[in-house]
Protein backbone atom coordinates (compact mmCIF):
# COMPACT_ATOMS: atom_id res chain seq x y z
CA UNK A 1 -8.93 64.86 2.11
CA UNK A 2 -10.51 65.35 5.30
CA UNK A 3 -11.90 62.28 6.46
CA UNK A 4 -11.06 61.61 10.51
CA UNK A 5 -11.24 57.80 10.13
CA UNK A 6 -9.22 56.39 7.27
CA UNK A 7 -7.42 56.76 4.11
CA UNK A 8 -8.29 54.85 0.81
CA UNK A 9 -5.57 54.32 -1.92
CA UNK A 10 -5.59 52.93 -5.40
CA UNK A 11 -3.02 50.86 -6.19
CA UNK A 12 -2.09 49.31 -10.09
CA UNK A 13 0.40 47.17 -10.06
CA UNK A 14 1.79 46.51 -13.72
CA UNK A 15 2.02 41.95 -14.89
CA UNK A 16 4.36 40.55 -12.92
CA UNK A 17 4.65 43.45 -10.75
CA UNK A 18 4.52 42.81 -6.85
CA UNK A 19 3.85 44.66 -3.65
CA UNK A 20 7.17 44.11 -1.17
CA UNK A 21 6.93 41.41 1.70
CA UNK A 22 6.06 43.54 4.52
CA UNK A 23 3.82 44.29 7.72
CA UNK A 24 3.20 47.09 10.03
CA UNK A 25 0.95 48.01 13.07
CA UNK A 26 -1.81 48.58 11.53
CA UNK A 27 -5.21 46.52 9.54
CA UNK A 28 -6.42 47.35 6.20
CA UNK A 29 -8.87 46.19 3.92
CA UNK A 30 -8.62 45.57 0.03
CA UNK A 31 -10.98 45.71 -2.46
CA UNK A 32 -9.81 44.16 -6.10
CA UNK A 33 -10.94 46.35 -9.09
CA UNK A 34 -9.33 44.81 -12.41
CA UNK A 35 -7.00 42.10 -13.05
CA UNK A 36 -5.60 38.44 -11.37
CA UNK A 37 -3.45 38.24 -8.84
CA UNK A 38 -2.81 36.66 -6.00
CA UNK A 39 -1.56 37.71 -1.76
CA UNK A 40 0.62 35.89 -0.07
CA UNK A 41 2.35 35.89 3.47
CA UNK A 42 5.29 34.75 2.40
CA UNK A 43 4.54 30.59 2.75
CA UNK A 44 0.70 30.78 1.13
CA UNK A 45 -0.85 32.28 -1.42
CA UNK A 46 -4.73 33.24 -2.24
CA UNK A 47 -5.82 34.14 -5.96
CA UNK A 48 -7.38 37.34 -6.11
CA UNK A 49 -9.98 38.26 -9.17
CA UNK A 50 -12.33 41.25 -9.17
CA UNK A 51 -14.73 42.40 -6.42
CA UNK A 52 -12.88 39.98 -3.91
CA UNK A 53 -11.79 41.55 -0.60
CA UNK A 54 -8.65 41.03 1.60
CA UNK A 55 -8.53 41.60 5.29
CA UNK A 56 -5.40 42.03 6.64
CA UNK A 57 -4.54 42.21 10.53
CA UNK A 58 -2.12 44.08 11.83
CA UNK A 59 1.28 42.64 11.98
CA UNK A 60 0.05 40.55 9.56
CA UNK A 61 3.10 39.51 6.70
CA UNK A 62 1.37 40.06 3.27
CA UNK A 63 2.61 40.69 -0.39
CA UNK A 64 0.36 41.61 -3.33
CA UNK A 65 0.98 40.49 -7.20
CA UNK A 66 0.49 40.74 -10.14
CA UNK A 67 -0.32 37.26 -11.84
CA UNK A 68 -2.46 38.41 -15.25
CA UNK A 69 -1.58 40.09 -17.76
CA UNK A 70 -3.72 43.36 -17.45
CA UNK A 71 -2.93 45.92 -14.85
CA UNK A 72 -4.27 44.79 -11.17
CA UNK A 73 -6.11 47.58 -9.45
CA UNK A 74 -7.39 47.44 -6.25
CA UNK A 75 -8.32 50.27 -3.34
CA UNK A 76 -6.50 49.81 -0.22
CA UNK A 77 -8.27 51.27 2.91
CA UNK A 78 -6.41 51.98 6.19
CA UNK A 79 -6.97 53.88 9.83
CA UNK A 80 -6.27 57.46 9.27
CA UNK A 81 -2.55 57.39 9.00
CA UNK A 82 -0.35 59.12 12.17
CA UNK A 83 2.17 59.31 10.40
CA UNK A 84 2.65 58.90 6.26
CA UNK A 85 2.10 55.18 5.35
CA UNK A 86 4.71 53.28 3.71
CA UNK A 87 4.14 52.83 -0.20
CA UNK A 88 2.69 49.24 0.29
CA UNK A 89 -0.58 48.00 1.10
């Protein structure tokens, strides 16, 4: 909508829903809205609860889930895309 910098998305991902395993060239930053969950890079996994915040680095392997059983919500903030972003965070 505009902005030069970056591009925020909201994200719900249904109970027992999850993001796919994936990384790309690019950092973002997460902030959780509603629900439990947890990210993982494929061998560890943090729990995620409201108002926490994820940094990701580029290249960095990372999958989002769903681990509660209300709908998890979080924004997902990234450099202004180049080109359109693939449907993960």
């Amino acid at each position: 909508m505009g902005a030069p910098n970056f591009a925020m998305r909201l994200f719900e991902v249904e109970p027992n829903g999850y993001s796919p395993l994936h990384t790309h060239p690019w950092e973002h930053e997460v902030f959780i809205l509603e629900g439990d969950g947890v990210v993982s890079d494929g061998k560890k996994s943090t729990l995620l609860k409201p108002n926490d915040v994820v940094f990701t680095l580029p290249d960095e392997w990372h999958q989002f889930k769903n681990t509660g059983k209300k709908t998890l919500k979080f924004l997902c903030l990234i450099p202004h895309p180049q080109e359109k972003p693939s449907k993960g965070c």
